[in-house]
Protein backbone atom coordinates (compact mmCIF):
# COMPACT_ATOMS: atom_id res chain seq x y z
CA UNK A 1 83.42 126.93 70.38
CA UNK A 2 86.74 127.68 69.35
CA UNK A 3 89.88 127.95 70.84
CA UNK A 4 90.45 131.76 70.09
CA UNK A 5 86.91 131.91 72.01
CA UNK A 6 88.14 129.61 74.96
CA UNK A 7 91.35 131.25 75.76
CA UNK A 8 90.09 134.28 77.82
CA UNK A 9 88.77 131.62 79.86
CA UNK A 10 91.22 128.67 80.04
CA UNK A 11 93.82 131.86 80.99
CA UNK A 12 91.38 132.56 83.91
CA UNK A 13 91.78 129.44 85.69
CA UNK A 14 93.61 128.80 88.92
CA UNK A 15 96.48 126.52 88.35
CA UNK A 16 94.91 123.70 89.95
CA UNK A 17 91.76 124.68 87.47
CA UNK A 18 94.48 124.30 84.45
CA UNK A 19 96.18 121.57 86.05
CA UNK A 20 93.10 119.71 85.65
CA UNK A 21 92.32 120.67 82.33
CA UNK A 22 95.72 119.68 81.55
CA UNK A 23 94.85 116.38 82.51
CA UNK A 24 91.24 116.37 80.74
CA UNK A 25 92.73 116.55 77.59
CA UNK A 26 95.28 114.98 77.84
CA UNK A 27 92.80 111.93 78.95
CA UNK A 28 90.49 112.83 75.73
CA UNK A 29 93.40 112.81 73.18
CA UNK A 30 94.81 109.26 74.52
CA UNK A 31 91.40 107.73 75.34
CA UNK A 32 92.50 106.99 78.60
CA UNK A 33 90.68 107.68 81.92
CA UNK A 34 92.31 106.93 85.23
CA UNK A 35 89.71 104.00 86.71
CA UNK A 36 87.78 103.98 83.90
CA UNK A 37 87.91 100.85 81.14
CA UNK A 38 86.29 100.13 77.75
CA UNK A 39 86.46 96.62 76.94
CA UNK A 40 85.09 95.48 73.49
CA UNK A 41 83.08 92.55 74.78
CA UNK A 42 82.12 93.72 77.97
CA UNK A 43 79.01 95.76 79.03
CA UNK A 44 78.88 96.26 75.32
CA UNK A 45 82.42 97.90 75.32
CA UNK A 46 80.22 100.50 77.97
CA UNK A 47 82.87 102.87 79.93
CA UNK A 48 83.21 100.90 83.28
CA UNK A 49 84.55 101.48 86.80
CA UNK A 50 88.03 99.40 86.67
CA UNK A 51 88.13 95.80 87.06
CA UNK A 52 83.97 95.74 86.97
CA UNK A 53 81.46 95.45 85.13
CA UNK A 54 79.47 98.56 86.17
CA UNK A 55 79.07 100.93 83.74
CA UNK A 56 79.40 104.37 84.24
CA UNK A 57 76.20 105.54 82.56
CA UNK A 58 74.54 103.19 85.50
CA UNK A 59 75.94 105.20 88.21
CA UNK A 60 75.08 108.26 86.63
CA UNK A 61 71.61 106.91 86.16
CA UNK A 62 71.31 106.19 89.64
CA UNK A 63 72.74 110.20 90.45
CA UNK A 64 70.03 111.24 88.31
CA UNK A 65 67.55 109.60 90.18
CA UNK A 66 68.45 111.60 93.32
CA UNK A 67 70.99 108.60 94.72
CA UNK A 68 73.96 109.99 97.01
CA UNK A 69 77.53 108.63 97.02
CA UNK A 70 76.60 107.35 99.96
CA UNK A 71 74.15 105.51 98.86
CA UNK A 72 75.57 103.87 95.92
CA UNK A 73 78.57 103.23 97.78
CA UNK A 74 76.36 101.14 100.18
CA UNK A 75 74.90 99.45 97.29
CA UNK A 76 78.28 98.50 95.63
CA UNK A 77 80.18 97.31 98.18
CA UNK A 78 83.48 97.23 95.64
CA UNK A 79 83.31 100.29 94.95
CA UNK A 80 85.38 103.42 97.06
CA UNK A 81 84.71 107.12 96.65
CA UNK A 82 87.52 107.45 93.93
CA UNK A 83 86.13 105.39 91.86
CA UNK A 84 82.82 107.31 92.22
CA UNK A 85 85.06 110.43 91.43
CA UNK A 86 86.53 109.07 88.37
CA UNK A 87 82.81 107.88 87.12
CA UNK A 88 81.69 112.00 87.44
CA UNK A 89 85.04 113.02 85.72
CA UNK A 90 84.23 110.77 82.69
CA UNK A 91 80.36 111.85 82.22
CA UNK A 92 81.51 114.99 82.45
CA UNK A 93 83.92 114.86 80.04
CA UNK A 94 81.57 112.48 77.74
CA UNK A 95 77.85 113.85 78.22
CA UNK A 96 76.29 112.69 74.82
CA UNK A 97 77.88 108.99 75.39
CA UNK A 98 76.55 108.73 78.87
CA UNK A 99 72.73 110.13 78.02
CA UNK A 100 72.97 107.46 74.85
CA UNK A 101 73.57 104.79 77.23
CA UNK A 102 71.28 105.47 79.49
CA UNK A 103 68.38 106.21 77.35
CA UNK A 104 69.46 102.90 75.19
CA UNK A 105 69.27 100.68 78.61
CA UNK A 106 66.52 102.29 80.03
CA UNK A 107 64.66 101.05 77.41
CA UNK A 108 65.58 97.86 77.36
């Protein structure tokens, strides 16, 4: 898609809607995702919930699988609902990264 192609639609959205898309690319050009870390030699330099070492494609693994926030919130005690937020944000924003992961560790 190009940008001639996305501007009808990027001119359609609220500004909250481009607020946030603002923000998304902003994220993608500096590699940096609020609450979300890539350390080289951790999790296999996986995208991870801050200060962890649960990867993102995990979580989304366990959404997949028909898991609610609630749920995974019960089972990770350290973890709050923004940082559940921010994990969604990034898989969104990084679909083929997260469905390498998880196909990679599922077969492991």
């Amino acid at each position: 898609m190009t940008l001639k192609e996305l501007e009808p639609q990027l001119l359609a959205l609220s500004l909250t809607e481009k607020s946030q898309a603002i923000q998304l690319i902003l994220n993608s050009l500096l590699n940096s995702w609020q609450g979300i870390e890539k350390t080289l030699n951790v999790c296999g330099g996986d995208a991870c919930i801050r200060n962890t070492r649960i990867p993102v494609w995990l979580l989304v693994s366990y959404q997949q699988q028909g898991l609610s926030d609630a749920k995974i919130l019960e089972a990770y005690p350290t973890l709050n609902a923004v940082d559940l937020a921010n994990a969604w944000i990034y898989a969104e924003s990084h679909p083929q990264e997260i469905a390498n992961a998880i196909l990679e560790n599922e077969a492991d």
